[in-house]
N, C-alpha and C. Protein backbone atom coordinates (compact mmCIF):
# COMPACT_ATOMS: atom_id res chain seq x y z
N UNK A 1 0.83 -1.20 0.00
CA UNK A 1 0.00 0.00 0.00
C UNK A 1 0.87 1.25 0.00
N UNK A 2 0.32 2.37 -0.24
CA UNK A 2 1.11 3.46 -0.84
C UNK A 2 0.97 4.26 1.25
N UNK A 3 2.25 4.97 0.95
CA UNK A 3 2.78 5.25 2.14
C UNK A 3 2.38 7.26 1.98
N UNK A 4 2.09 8.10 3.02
CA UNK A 4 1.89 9.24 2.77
C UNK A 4 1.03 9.84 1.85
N UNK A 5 0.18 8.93 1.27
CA UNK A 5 -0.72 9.53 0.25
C UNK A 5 -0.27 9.39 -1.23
N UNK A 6 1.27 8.60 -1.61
CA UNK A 6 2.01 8.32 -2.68
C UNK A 6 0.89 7.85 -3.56
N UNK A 7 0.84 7.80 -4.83
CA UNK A 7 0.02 7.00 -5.40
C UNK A 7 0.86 5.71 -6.53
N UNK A 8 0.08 4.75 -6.12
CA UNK A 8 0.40 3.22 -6.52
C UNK A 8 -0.14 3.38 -7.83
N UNK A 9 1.09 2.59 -8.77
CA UNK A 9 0.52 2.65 -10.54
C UNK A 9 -0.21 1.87 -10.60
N UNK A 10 -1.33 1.09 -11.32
CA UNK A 10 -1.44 -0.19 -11.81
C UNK A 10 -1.89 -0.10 -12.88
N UNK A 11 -2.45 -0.80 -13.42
CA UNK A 11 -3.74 -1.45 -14.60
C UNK A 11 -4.75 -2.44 -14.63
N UNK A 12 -5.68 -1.96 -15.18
CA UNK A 12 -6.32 -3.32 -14.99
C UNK A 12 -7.03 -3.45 -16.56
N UNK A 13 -6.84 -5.11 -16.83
CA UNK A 13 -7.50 -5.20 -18.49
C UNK A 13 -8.79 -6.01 -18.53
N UNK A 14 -9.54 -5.41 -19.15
CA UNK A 14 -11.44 -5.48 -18.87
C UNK A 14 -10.86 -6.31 -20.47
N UNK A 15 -11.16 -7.74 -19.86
CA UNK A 15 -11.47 -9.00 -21.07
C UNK A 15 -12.95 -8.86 -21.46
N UNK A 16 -13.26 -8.97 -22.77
CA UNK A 16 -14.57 -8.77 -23.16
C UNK A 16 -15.34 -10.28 -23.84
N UNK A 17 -16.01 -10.35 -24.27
CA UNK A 17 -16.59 -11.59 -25.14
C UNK A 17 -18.01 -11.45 -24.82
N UNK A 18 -18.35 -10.72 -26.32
CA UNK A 18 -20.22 -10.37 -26.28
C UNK A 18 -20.47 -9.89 -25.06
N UNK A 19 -21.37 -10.51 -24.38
CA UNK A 19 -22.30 -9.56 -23.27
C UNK A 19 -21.41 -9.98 -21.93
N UNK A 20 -20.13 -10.73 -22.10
CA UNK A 20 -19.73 -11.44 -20.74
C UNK A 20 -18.49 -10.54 -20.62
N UNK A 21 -18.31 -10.52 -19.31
CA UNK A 21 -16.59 -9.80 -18.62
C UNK A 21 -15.84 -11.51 -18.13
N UNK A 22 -14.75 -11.19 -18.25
CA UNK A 22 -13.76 -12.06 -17.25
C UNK A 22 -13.17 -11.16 -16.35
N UNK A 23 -14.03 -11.73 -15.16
CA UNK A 23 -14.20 -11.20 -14.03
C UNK A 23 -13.43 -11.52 -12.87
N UNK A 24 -12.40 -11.42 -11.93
CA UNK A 24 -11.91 -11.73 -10.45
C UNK A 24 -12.10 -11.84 -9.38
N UNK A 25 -13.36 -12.83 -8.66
CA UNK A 25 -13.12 -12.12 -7.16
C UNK A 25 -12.37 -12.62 -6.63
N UNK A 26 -11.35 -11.25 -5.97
CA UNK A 26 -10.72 -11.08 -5.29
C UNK A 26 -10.11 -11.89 -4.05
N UNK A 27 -9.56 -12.42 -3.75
CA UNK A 27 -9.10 -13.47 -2.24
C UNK A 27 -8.48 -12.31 -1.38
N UNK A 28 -7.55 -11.18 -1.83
CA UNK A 28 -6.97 -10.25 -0.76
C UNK A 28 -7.39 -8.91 -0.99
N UNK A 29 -6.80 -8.34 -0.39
CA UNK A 29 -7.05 -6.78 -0.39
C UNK A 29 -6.04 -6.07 -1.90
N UNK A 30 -6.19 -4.93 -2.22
CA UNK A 30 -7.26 -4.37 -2.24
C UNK A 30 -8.05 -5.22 -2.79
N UNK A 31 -9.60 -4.83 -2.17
CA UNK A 31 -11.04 -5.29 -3.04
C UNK A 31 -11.37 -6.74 -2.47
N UNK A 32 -10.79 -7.69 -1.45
CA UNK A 32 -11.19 -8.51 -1.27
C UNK A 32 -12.30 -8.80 -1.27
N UNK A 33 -12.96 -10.16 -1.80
CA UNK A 33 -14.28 -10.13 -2.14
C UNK A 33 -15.49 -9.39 -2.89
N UNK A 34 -14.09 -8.52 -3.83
CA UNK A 34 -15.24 -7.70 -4.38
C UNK A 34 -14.73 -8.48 -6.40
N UNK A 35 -15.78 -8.49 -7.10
CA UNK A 35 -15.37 -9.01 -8.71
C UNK A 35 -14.86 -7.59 -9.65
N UNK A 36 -13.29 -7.74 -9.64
CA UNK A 36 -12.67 -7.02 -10.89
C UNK A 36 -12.28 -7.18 -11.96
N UNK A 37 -11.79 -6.48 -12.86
CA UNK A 37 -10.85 -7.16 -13.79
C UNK A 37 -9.87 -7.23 -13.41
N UNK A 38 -8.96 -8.43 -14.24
CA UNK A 38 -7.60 -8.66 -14.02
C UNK A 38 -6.89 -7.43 -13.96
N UNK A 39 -5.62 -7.44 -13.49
CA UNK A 39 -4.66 -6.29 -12.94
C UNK A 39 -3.66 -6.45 -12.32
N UNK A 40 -2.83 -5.75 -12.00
CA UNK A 40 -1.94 -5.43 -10.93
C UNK A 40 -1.21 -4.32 -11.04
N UNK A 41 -0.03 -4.26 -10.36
CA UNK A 41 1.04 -3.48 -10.58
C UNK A 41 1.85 -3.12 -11.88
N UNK A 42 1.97 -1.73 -11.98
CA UNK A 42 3.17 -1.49 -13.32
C UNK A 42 4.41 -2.03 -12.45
N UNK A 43 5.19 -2.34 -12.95
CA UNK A 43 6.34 -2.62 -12.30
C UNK A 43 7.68 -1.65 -12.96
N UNK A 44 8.56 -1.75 -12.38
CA UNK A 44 9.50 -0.13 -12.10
C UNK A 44 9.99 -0.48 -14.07
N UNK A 45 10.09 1.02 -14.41
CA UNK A 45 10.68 0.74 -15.75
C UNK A 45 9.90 0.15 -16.68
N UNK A 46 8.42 -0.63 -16.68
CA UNK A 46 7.65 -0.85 -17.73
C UNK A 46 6.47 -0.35 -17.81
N UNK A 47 6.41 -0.06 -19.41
CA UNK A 47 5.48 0.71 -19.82
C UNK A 47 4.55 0.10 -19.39
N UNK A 48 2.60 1.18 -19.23
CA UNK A 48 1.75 0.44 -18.25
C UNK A 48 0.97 -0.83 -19.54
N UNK A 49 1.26 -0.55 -20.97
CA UNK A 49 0.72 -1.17 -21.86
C UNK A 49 1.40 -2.93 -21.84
N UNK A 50 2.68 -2.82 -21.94
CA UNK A 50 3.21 -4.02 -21.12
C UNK A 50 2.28 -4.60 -19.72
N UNK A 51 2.44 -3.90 -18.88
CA UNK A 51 1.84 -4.26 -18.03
C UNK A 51 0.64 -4.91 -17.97
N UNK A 52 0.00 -4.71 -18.77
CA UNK A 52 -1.50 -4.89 -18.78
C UNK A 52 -1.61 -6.12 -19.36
N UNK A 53 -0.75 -6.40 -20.67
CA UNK A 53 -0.66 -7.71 -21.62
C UNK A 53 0.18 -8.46 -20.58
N UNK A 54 1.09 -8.48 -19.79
CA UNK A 54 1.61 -8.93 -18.80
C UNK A 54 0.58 -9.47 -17.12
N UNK A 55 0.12 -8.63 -17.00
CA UNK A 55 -0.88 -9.01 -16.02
C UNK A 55 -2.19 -10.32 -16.34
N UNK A 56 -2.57 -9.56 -17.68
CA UNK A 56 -3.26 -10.34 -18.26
C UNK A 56 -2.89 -11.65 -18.41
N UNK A 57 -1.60 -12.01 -19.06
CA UNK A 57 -1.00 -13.31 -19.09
C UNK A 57 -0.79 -14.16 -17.49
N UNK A 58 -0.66 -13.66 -16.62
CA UNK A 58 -0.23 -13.98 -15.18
C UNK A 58 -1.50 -14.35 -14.88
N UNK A 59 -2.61 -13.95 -14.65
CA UNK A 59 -3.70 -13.98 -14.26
C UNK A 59 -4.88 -15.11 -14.72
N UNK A 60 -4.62 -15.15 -16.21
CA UNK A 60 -5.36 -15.94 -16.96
C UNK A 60 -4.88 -16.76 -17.77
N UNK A 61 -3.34 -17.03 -18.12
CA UNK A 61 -3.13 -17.50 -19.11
C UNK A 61 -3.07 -17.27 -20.71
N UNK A 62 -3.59 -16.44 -20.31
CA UNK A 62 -3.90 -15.92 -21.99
C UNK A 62 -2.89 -14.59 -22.63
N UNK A 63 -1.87 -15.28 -23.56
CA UNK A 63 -1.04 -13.81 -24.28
C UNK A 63 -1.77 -12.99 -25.73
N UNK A 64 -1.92 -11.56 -25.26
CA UNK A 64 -2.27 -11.19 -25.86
C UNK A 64 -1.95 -10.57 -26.71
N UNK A 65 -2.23 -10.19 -27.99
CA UNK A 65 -0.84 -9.53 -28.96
C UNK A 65 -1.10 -8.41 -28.65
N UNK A 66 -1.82 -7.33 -28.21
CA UNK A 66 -2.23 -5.94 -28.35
C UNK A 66 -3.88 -5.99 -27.46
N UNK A 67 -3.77 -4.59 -26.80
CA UNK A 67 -4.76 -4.24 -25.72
C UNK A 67 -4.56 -2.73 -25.73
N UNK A 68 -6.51 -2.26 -25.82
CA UNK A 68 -7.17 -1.06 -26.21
C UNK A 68 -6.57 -0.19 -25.36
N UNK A 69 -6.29 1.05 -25.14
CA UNK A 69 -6.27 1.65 -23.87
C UNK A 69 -7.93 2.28 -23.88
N UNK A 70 -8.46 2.56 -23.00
CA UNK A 70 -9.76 2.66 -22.48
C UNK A 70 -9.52 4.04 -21.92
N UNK A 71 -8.41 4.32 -20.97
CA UNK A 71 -8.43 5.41 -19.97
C UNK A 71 -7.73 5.08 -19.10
N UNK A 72 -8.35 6.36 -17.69
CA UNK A 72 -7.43 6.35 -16.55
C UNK A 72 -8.34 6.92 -15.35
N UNK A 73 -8.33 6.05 -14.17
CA UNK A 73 -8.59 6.11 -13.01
C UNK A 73 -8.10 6.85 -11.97
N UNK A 74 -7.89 7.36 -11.32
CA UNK A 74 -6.92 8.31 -10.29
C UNK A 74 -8.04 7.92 -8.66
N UNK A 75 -7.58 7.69 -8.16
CA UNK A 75 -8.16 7.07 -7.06
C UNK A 75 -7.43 7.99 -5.49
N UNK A 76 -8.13 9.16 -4.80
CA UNK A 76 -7.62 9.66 -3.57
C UNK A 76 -8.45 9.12 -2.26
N UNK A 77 -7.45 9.48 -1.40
CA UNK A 77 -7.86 9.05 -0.67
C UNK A 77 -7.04 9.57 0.73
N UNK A 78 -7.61 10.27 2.11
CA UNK A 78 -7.04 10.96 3.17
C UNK A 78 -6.04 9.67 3.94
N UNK A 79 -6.54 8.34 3.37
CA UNK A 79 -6.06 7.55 4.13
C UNK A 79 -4.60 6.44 3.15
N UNK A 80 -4.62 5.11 3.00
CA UNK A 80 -3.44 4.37 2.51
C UNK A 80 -4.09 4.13 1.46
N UNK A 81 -5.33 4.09 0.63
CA UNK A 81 -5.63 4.32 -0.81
C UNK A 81 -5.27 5.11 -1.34
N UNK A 82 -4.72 5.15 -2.56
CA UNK A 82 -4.37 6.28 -3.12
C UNK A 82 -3.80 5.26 -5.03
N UNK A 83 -4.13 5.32 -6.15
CA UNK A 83 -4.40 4.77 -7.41
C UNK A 83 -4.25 5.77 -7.96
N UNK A 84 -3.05 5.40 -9.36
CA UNK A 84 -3.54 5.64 -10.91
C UNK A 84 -3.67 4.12 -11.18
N UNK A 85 -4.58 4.30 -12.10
CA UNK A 85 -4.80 2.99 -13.15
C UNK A 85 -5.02 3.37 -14.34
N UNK A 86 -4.37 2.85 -15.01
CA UNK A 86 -4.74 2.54 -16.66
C UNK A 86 -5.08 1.68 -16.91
N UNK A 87 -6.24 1.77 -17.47
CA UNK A 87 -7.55 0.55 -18.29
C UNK A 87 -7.37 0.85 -19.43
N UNK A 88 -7.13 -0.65 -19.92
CA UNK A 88 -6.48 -1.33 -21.21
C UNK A 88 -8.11 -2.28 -21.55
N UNK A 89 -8.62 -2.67 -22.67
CA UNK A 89 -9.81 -3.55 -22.65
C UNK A 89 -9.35 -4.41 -24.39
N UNK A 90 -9.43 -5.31 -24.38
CA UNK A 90 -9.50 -6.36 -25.27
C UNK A 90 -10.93 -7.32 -25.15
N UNK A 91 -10.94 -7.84 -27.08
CA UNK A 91 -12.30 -8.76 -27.20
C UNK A 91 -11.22 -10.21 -27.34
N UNK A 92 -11.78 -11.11 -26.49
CA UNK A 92 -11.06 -12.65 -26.07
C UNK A 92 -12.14 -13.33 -26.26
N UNK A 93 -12.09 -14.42 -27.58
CA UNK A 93 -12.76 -15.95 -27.40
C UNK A 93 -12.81 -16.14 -26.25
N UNK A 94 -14.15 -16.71 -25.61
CA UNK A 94 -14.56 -17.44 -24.43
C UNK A 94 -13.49 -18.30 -23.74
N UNK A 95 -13.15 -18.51 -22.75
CA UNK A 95 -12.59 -19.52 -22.61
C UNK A 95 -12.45 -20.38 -21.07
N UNK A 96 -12.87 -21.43 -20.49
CA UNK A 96 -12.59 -21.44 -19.28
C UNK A 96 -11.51 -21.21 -18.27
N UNK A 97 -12.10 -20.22 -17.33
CA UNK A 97 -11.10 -19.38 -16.66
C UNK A 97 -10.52 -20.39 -15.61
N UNK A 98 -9.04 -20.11 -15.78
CA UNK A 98 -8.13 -21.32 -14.86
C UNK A 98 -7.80 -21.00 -13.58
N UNK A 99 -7.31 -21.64 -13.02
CA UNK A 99 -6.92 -21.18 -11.69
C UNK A 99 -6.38 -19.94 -11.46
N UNK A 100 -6.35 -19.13 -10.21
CA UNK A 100 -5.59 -17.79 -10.16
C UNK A 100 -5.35 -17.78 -9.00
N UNK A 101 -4.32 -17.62 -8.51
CA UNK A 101 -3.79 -16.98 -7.47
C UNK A 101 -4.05 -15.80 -6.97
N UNK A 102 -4.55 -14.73 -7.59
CA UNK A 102 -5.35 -13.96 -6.89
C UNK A 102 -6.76 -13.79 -6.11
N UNK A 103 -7.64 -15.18 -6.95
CA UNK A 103 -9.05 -15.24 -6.76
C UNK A 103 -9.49 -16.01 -7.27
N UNK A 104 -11.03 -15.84 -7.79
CA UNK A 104 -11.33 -16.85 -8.27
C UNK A 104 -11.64 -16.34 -9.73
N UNK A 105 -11.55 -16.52 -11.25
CA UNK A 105 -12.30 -15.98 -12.13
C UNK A 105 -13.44 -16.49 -12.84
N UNK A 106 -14.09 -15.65 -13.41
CA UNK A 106 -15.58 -16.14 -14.15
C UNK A 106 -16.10 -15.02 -14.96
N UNK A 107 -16.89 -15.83 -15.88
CA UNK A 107 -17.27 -14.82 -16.78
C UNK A 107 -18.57 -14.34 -16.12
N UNK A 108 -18.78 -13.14 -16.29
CA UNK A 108 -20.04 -12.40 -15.87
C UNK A 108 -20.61 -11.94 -16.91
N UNK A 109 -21.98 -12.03 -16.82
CA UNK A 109 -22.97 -11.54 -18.35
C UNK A 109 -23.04 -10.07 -17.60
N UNK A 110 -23.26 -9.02 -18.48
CA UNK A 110 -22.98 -7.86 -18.11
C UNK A 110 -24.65 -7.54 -17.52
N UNK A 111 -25.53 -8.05 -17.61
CA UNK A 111 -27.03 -7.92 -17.11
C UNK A 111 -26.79 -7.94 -15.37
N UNK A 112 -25.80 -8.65 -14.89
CA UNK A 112 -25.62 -9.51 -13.57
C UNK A 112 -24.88 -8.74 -12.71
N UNK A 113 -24.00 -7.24 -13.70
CA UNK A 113 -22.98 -6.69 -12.81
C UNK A 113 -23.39 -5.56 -11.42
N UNK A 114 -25.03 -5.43 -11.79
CA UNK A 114 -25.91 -5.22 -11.17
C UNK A 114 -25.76 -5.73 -9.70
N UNK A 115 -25.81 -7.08 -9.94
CA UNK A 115 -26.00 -7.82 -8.78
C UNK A 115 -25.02 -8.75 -7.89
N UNK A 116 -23.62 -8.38 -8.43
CA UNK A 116 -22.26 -8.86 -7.83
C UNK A 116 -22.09 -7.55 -7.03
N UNK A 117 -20.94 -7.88 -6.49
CA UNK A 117 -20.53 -7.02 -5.41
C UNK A 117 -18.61 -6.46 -6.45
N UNK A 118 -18.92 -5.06 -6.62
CA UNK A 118 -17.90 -4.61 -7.52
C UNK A 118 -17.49 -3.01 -7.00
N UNK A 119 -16.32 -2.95 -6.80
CA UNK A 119 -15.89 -1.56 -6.58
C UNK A 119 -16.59 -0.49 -7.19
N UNK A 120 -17.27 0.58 -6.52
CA UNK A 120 -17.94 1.76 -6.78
C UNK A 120 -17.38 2.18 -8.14
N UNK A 121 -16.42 2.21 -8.65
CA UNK A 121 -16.05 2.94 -9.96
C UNK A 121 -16.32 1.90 -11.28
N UNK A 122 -16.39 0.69 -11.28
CA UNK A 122 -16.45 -0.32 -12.12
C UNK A 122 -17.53 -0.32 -13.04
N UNK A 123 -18.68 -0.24 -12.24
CA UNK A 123 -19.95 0.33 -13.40
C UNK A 123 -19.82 1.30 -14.40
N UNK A 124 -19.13 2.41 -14.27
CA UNK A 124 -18.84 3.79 -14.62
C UNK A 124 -17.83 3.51 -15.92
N UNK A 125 -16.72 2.18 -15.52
CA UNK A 125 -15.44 1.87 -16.07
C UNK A 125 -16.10 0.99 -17.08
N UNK A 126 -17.20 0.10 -17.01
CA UNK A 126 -17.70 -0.89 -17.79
C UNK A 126 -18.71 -0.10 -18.57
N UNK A 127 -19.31 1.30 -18.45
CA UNK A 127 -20.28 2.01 -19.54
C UNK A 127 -19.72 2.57 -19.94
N UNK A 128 -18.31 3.06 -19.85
CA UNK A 128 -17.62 3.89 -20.70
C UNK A 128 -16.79 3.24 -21.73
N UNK A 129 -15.88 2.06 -21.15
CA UNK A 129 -15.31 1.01 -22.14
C UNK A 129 -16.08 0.62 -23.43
N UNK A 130 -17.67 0.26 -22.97
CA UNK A 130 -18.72 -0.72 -23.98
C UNK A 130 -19.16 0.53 -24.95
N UNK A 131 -19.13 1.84 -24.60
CA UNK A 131 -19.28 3.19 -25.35
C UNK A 131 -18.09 3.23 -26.35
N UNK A 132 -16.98 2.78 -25.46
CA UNK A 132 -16.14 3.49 -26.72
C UNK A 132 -15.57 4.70 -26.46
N UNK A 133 -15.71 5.29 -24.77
CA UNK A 133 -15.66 6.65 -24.59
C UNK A 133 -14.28 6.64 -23.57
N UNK A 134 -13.07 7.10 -24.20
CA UNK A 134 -11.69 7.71 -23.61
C UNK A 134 -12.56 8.43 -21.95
N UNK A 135 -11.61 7.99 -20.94
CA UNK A 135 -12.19 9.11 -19.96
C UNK A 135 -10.54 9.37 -18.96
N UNK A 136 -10.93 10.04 -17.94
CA UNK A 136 -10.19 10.28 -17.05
C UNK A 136 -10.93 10.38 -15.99
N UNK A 137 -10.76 9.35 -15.54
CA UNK A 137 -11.73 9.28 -13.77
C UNK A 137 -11.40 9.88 -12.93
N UNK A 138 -11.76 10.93 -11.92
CA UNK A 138 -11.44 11.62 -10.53
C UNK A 138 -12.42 10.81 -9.64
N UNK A 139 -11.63 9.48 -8.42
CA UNK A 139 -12.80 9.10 -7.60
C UNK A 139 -12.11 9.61 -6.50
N UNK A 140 -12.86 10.13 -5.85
CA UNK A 140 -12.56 10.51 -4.18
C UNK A 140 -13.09 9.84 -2.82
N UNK A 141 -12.59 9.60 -2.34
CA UNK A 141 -12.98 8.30 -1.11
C UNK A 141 -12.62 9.03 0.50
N UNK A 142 -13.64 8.94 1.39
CA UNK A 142 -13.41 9.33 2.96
C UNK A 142 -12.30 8.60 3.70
N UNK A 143 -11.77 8.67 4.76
CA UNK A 143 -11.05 8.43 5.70
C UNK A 143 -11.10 6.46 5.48
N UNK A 144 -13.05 6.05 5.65
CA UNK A 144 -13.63 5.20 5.97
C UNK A 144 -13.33 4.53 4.21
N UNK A 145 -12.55 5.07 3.10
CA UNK A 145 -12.65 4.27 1.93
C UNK A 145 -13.95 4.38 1.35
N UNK A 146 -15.01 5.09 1.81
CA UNK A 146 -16.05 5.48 1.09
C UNK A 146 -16.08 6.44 -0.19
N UNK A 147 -16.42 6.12 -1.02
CA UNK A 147 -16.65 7.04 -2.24
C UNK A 147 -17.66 8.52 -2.22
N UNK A 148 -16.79 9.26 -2.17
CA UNK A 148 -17.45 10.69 -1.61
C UNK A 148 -17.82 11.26 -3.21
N UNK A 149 -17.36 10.86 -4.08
CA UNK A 149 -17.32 11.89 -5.67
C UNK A 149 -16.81 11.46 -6.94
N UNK A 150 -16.82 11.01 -7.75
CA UNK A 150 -16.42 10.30 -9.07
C UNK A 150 -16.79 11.07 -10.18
N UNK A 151 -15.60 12.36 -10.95
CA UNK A 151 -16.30 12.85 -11.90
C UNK A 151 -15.27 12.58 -13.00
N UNK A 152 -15.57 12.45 -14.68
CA UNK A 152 -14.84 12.35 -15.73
C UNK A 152 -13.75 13.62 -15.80
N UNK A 153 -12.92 13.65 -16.02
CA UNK A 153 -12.59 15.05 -16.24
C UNK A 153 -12.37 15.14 -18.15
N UNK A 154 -12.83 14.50 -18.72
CA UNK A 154 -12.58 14.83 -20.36
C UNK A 154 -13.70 15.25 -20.40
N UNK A 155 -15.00 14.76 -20.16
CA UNK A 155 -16.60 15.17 -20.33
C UNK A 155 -16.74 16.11 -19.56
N UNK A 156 -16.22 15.99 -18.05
CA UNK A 156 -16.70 17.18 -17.04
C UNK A 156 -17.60 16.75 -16.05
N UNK A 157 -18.34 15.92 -16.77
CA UNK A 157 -19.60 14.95 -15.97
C UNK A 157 -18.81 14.43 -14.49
N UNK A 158 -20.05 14.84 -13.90
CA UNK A 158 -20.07 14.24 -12.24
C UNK A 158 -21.01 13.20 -12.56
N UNK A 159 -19.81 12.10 -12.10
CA UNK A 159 -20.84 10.69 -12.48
C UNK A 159 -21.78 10.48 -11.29
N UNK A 160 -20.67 10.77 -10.26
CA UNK A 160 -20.99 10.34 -8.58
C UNK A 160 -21.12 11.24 -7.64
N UNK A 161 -21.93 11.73 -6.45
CA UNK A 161 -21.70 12.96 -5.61
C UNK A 161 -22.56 12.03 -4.52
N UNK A 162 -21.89 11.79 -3.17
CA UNK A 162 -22.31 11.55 -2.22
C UNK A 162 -23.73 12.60 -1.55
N UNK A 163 -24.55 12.13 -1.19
CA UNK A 163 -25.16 13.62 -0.50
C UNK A 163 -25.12 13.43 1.12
């Protein structure tokens, strides 16, 4: 976890196939028990586009020749959260998801994402990807890791405002 408010790089790559995600839940923190896309860390010296085809491979098995960039996440927080992410998204033949060491994976029909348990920004990350729409996410989170505010900054749009 990021120390002083530093912010931690990562990526995460939103696998697609028709109406389904390949999805993660989570075994540790961040997000334990919550369903993401694959991800992790940039690691020192590689580009985050590496990263992403790299993560992707670690995670699932699957090498990919090339992955979309989608955008970017920025994640604050008063407390040891603190995120950039770059979202990378690729279309992947179906395939059964193998073991992971991070969690468990599965495909999710996108009707269902409704009804999993998924980090506050993910909905936002999954209507903008399936659009087609470049963004730059501002999410802001309380002391408690609560999501206080989530606005685009390319559109301007306030997706999210606590009241």
């Amino acid at each position: 976890m990021s120390k002083a408010g530093l912010k931690e790089t990562a990526v995460l790559g939103v696998l697609r196939r028709g109406d389904g995600l390949l999805l993660l839940k989570r075994a540790r923190e961040p997000n334990r028990g919550l369903y993401v896309p694959v991800g992790g860390h940039v690691d020192a010296f590689e580009p985050p586009r590496n990263a992403a085809i790299r993560e992707v491979q670690e995670e699932t098995g699957l090498l990919l020749a090339d992955v979309r960039f989608c955008g970017v996440l920025v994640e604050t927080s008063p407390s040891k959260y603190n995120w950039v992410t770059f979202v990378y998204s690729a279309e992947v033949e179906r395939f059964p998801p193998p073991d992971c060491s991070e969690g468990v994976l599965e495909w999710v029909a996108t009707s269902r994402l409704g009804n999993i348990a998924t980090p506050p920004t993910d909905a936002f990350i999954y209507q903008f990807v399936s659009e087609g729409r470049p963004f730059v996410m501002d999410a802001r989170f309380d002391e408690s890791l609560e999501m206080t505010s989530l606005a685009d900054e390319i559109s301007g749009e306030v997706l999210y405002e606590r009241e």
